[in-house]
PDB file of N, CA and C in Angstrom:
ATOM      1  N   UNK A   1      13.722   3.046  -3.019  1.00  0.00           N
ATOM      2  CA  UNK A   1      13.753   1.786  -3.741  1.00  0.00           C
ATOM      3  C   UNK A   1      14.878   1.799  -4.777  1.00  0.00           C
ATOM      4  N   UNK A   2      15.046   2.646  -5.606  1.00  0.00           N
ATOM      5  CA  UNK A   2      15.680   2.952  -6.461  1.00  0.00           C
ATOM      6  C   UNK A   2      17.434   3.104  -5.546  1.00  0.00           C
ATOM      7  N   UNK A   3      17.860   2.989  -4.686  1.00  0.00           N
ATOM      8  CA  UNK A   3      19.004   3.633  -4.084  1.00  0.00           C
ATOM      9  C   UNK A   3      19.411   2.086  -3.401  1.00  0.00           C
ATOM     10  N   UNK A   4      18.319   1.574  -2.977  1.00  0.00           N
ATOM     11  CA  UNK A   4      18.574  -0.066  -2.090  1.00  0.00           C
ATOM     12  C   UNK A   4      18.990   0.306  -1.008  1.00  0.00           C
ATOM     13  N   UNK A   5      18.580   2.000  -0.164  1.00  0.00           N
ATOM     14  CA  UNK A   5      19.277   2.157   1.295  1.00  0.00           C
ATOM     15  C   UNK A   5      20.443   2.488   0.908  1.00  0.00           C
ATOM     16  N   UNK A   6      21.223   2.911  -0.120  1.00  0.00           N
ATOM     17  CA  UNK A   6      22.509   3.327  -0.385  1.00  0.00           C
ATOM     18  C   UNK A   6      21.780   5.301  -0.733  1.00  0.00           C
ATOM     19  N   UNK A   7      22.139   5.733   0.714  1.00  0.00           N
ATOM     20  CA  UNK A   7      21.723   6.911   0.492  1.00  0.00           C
ATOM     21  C   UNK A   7      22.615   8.423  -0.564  1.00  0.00           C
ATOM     22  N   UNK A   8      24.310   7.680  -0.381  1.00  0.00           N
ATOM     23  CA  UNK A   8      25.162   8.253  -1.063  1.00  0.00           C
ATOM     24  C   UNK A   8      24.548   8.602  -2.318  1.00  0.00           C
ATOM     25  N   UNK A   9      23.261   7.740  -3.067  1.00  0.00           N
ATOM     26  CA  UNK A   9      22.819   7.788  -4.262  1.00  0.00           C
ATOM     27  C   UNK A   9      21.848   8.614  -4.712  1.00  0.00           C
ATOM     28  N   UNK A  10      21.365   9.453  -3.888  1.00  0.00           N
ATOM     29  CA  UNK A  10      19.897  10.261  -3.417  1.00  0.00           C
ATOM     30  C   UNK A  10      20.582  11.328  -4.707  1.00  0.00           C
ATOM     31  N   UNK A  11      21.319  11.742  -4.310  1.00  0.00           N
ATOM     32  CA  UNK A  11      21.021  13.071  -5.524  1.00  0.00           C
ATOM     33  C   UNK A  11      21.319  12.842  -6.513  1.00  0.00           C
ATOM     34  N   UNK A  12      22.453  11.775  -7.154  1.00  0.00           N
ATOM     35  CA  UNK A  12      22.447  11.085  -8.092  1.00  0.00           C
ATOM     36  C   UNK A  12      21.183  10.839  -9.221  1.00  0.00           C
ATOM     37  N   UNK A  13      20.825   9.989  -8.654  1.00  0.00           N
ATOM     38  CA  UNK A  13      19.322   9.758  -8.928  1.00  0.00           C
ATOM     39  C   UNK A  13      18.760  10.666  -9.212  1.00  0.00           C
ATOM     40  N   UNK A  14      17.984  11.785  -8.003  1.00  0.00           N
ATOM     41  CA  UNK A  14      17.221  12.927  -8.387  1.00  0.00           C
ATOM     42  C   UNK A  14      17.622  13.660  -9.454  1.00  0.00           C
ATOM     43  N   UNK A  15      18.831  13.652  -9.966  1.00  0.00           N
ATOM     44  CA  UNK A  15      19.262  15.148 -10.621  1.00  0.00           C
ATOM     45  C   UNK A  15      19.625  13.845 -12.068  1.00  0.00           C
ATOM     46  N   UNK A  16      19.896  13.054 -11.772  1.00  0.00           N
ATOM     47  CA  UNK A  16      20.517  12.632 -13.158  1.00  0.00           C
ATOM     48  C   UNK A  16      19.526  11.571 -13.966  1.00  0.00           C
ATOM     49  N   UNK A  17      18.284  11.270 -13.553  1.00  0.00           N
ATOM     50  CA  UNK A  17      17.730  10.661 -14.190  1.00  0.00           C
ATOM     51  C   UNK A  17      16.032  11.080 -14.388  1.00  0.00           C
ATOM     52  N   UNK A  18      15.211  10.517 -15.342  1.00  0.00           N
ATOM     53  CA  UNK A  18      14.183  11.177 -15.569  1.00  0.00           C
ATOM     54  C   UNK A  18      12.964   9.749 -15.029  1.00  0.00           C
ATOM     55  N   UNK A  19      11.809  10.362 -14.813  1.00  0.00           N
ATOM     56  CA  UNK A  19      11.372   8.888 -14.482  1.00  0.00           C
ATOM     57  C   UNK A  19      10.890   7.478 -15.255  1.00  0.00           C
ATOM     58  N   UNK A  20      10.930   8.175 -16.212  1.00  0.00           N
ATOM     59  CA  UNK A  20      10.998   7.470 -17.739  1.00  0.00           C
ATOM     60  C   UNK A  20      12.176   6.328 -17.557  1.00  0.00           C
ATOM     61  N   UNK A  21      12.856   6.584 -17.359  1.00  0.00           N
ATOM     62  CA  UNK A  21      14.508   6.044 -17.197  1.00  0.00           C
ATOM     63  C   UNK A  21      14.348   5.251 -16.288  1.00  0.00           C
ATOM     64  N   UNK A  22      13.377   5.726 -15.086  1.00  0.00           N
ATOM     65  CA  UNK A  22      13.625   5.086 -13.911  1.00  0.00           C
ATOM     66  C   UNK A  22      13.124   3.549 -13.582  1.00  0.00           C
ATOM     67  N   UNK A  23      11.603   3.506 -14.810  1.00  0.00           N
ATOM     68  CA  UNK A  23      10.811   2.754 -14.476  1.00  0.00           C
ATOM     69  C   UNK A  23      10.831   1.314 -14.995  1.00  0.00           C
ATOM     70  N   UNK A  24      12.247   1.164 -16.191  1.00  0.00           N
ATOM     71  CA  UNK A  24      12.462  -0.733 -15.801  1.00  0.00           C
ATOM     72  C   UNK A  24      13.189  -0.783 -14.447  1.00  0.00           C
ATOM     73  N   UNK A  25      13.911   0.205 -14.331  1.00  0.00           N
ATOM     74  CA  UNK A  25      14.855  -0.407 -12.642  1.00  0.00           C
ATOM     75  C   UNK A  25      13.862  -0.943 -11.800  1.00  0.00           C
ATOM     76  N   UNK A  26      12.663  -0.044 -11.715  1.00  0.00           N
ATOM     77  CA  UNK A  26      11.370  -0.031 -10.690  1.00  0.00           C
ATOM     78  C   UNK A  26      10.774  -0.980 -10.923  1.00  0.00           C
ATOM     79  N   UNK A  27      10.515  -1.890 -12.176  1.00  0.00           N
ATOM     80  CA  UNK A  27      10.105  -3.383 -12.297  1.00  0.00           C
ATOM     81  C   UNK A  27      11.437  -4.361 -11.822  1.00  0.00           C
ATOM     82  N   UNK A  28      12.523  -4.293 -12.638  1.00  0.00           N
ATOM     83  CA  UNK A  28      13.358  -4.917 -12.175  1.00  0.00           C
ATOM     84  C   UNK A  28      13.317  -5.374 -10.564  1.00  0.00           C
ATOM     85  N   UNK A  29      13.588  -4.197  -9.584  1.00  0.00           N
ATOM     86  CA  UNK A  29      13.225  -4.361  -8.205  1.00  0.00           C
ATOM     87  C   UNK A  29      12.199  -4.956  -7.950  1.00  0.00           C
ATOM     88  N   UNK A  30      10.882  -4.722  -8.373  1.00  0.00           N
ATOM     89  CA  UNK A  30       9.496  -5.246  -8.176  1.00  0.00           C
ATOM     90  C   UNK A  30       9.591  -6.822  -8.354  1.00  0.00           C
ATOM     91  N   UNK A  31      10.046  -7.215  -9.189  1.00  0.00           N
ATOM     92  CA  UNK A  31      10.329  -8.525  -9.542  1.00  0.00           C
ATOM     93  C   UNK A  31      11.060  -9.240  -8.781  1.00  0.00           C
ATOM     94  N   UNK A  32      12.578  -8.444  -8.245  1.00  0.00           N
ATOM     95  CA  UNK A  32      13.534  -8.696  -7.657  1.00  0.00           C
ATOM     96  C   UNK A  32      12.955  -9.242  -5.609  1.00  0.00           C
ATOM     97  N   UNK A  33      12.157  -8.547  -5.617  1.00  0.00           N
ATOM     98  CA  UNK A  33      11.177  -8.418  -4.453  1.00  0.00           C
ATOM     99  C   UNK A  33      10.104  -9.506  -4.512  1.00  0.00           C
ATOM    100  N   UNK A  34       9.490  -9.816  -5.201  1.00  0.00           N
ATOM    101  CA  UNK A  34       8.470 -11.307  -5.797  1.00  0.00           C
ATOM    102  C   UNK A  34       9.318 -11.827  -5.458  1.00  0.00           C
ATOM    103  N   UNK A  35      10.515 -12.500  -6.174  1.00  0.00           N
ATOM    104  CA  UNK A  35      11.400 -13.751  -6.017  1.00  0.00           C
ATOM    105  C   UNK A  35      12.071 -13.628  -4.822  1.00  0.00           C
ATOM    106  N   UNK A  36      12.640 -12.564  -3.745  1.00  0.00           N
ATOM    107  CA  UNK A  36      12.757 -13.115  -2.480  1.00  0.00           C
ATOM    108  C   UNK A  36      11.002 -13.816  -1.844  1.00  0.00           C
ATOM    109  N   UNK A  37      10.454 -12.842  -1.538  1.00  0.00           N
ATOM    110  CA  UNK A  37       9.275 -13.706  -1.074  1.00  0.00           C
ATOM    111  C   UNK A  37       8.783 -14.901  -1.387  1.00  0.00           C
ATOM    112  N   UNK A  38       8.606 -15.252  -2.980  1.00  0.00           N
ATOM    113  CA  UNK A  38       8.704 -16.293  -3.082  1.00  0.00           C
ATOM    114  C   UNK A  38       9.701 -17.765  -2.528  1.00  0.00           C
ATOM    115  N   UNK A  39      10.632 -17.170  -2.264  1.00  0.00           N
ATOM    116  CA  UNK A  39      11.864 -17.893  -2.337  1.00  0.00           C
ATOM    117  C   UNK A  39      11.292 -18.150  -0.353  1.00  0.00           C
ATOM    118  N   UNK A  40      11.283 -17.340   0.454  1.00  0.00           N
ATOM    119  CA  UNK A  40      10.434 -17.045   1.751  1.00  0.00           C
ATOM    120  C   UNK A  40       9.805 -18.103   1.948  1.00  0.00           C
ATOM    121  N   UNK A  41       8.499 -17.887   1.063  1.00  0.00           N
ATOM    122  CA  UNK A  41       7.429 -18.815   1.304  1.00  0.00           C
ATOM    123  C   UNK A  41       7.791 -19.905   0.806  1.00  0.00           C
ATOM    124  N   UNK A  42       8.778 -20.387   0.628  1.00  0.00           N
ATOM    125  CA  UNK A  42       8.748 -21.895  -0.455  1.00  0.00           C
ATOM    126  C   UNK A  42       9.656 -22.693   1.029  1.00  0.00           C
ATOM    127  N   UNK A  43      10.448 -21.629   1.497  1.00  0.00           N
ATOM    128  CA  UNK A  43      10.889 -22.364   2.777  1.00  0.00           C
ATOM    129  C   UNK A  43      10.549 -22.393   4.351  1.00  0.00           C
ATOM    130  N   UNK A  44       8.406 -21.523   4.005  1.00  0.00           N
ATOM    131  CA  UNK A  44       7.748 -22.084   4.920  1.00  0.00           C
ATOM    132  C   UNK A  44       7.829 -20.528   5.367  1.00  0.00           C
ATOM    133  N   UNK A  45       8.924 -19.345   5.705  1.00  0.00           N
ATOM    134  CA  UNK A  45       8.421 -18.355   6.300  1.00  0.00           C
ATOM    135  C   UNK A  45       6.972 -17.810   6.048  1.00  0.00           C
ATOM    136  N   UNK A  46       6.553 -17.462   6.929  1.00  0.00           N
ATOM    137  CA  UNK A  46       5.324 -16.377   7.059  1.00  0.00           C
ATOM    138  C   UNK A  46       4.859 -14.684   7.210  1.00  0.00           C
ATOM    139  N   UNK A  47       4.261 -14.214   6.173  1.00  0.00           N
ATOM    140  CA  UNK A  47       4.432 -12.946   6.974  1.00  0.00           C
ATOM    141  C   UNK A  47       3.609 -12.863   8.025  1.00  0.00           C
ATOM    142  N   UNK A  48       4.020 -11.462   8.873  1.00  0.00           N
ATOM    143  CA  UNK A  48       3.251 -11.312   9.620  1.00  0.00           C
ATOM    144  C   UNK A  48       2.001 -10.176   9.803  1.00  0.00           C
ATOM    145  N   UNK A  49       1.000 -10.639   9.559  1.00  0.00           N
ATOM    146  CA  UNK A  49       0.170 -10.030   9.597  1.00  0.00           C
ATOM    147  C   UNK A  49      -1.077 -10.015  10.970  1.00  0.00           C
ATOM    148  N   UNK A  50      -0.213 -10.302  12.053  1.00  0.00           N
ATOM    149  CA  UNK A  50      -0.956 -10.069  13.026  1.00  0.00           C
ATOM    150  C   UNK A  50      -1.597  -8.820  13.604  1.00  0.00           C
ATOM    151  N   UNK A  51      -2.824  -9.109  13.724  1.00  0.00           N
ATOM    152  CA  UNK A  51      -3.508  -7.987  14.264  1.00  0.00           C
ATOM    153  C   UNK A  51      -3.770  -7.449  15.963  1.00  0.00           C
ATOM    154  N   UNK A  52      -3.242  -6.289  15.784  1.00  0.00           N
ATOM    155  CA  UNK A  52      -3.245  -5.707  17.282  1.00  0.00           C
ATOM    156  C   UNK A  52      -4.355  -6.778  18.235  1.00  0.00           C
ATOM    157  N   UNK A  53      -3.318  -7.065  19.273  1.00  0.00           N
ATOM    158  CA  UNK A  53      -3.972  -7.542  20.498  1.00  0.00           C
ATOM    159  C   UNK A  53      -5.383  -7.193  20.851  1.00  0.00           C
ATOM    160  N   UNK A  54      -6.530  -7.551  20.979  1.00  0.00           N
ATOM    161  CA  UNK A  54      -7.655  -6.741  21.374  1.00  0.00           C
ATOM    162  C   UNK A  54      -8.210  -7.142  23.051  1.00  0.00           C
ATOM    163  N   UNK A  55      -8.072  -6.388  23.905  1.00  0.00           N
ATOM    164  CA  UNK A  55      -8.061  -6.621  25.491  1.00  0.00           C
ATOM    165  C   UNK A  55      -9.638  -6.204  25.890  1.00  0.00           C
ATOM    166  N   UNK A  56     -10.119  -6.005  24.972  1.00  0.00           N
ATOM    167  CA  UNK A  56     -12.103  -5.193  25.239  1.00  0.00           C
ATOM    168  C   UNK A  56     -11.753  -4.623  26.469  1.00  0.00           C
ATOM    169  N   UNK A  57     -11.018  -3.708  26.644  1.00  0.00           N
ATOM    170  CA  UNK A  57     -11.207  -2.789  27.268  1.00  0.00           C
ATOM    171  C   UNK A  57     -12.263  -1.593  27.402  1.00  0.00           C
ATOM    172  N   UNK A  58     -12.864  -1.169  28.110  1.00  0.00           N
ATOM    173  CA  UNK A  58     -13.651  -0.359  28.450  1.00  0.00           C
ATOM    174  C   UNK A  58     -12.506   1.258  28.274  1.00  0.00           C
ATOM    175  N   UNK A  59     -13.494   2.658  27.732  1.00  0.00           N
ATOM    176  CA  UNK A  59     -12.406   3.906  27.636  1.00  0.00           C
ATOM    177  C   UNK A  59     -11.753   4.415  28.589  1.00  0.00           C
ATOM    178  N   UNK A  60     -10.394   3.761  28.686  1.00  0.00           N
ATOM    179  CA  UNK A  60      -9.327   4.676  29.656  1.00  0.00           C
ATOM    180  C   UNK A  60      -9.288   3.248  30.507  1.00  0.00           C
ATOM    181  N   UNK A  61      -9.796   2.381  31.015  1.00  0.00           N
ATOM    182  CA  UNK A  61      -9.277   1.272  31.411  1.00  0.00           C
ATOM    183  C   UNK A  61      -7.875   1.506  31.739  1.00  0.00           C
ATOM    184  N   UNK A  62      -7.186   0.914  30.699  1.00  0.00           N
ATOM    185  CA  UNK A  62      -5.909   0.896  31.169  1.00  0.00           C
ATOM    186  C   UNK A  62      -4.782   2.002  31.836  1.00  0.00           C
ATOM    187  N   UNK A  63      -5.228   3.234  31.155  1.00  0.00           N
ATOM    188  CA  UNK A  63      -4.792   3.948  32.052  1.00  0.00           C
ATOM    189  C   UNK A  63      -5.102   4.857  32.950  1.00  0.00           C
ATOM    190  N   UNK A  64      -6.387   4.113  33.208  1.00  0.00           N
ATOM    191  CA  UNK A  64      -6.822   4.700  34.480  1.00  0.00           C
ATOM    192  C   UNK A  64      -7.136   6.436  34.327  1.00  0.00           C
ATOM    193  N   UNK A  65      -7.632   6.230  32.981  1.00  0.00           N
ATOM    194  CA  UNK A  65      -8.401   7.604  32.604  1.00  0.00           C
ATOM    195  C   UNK A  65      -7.159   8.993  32.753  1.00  0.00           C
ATOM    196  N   UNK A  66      -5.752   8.780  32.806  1.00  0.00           N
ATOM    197  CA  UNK A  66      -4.829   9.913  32.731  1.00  0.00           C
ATOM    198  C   UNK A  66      -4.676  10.286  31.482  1.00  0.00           C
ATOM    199  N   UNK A  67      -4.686   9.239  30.619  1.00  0.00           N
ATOM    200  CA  UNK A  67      -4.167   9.850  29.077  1.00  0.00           C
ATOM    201  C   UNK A  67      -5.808  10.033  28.242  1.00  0.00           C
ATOM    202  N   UNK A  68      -6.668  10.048  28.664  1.00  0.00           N
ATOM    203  CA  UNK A  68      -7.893  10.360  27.670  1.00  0.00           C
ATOM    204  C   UNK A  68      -8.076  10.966  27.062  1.00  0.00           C
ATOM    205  N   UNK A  69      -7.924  12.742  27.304  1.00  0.00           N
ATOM    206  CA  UNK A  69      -7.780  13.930  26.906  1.00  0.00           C
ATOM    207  C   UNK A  69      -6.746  13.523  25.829  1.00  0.00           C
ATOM    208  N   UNK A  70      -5.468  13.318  26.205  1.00  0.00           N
ATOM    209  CA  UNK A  70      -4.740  12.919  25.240  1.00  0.00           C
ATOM    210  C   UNK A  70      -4.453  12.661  23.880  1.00  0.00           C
ATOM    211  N   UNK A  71      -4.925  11.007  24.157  1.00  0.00           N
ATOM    212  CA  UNK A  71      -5.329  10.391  22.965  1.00  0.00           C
ATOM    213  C   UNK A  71      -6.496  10.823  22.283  1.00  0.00           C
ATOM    214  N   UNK A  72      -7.401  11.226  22.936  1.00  0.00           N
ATOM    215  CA  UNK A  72      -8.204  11.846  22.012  1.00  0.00           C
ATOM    216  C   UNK A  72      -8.260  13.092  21.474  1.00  0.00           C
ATOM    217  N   UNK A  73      -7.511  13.556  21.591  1.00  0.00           N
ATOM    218  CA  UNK A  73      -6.888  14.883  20.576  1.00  0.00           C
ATOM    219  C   UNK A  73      -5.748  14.232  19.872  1.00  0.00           C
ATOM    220  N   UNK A  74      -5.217  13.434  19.998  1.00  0.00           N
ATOM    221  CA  UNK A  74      -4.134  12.545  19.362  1.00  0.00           C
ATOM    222  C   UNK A  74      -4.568  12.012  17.683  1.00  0.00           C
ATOM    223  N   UNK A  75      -6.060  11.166  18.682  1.00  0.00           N
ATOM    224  CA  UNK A  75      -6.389  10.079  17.573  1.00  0.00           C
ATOM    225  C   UNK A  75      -7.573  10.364  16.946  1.00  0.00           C
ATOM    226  N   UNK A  76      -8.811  11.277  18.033  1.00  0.00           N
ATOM    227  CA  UNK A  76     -10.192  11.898  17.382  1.00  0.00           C
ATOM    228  C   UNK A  76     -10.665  10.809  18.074  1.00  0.00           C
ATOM    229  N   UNK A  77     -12.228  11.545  18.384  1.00  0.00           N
ATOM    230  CA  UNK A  77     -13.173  10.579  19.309  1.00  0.00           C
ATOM    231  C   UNK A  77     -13.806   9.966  18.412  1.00  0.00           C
ATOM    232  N   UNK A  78     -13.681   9.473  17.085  1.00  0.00           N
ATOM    233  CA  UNK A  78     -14.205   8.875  16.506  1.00  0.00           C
ATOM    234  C   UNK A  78     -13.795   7.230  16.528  1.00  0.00           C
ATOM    235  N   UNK A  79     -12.233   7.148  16.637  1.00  0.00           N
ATOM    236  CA  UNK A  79     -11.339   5.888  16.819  1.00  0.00           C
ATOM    237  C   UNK A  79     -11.175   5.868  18.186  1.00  0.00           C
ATOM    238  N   UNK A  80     -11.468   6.881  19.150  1.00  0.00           N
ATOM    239  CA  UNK A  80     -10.944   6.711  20.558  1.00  0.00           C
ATOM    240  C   UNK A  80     -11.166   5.017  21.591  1.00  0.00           C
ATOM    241  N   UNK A  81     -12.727   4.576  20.824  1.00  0.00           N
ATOM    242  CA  UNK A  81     -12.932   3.573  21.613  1.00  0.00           C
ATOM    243  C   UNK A  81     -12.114   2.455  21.085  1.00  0.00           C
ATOM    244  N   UNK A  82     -11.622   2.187  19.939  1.00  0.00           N
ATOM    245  CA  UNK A  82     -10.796   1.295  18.980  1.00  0.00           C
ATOM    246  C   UNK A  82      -9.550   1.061  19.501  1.00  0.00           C
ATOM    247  N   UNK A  83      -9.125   2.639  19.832  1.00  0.00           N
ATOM    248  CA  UNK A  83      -7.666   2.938  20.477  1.00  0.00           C
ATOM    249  C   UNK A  83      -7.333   2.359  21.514  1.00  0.00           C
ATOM    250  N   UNK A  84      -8.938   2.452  22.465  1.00  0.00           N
ATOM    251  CA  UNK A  84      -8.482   1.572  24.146  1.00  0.00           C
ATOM    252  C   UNK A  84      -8.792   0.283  24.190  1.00  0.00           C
ATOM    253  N   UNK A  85      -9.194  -0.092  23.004  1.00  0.00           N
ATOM    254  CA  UNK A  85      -9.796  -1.667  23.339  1.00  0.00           C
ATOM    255  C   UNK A  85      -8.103  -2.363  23.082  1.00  0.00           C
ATOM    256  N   UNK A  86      -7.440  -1.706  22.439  1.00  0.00           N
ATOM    257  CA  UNK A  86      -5.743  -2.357  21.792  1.00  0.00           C
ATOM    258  C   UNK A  86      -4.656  -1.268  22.904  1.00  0.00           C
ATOM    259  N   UNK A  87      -5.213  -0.750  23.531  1.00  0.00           N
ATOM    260  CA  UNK A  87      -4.363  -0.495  25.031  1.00  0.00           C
ATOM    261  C   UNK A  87      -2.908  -1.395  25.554  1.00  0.00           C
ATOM    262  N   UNK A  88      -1.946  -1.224  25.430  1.00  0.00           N
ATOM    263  CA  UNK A  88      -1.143  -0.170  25.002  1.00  0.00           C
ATOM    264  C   UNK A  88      -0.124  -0.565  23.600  1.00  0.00           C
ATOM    265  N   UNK A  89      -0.829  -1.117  22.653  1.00  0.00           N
ATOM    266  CA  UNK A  89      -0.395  -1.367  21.824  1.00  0.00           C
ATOM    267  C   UNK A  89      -0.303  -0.162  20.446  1.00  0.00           C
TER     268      UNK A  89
END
């Protein structure tokens, strides 16, 4: 945040400033960030907050039960059924 993607600035930063120092820039930006969005929404953009596709898939459905093992050492059989209902998203 502090750099704006200008990575040339990374050690700069780290080594030459304290975070004390750091933290009107860090409102400044914060603010700077409000007023695009605002500025966004005033001309109708939207964010997007769409939520994964849900296909009620049954477990392994979609892929035909090859990746099961898989994903569920991937993701834990606790989310596994969550995981295939939003197949292959």
């Amino acid at each position: 945040m502090l750099t704006k993607g200008d990575i040339t600035k990374r050690d700069e930063i780290l080594w030459g400033f304290t975070i004390d120092e750091c933290k009107p820039y860090l409102d400044h930006c914060i603010r700077e960030v409000r007023f695009q969005e605002a500025v966004l929404a005033f001309l109708g953009v939207e964010e997007d907050k769409q939520e994964p596709q849900r296909r009620d898939q049954t477990l392994g459905e979609y892929c035909k039960g090859t990746d099961v093992a898989e994903c569920k050492a991937y993701f834990g059989e606790g989310v596994l059924r969550r995981v295939c209902e939003t197949c292959p998203n």
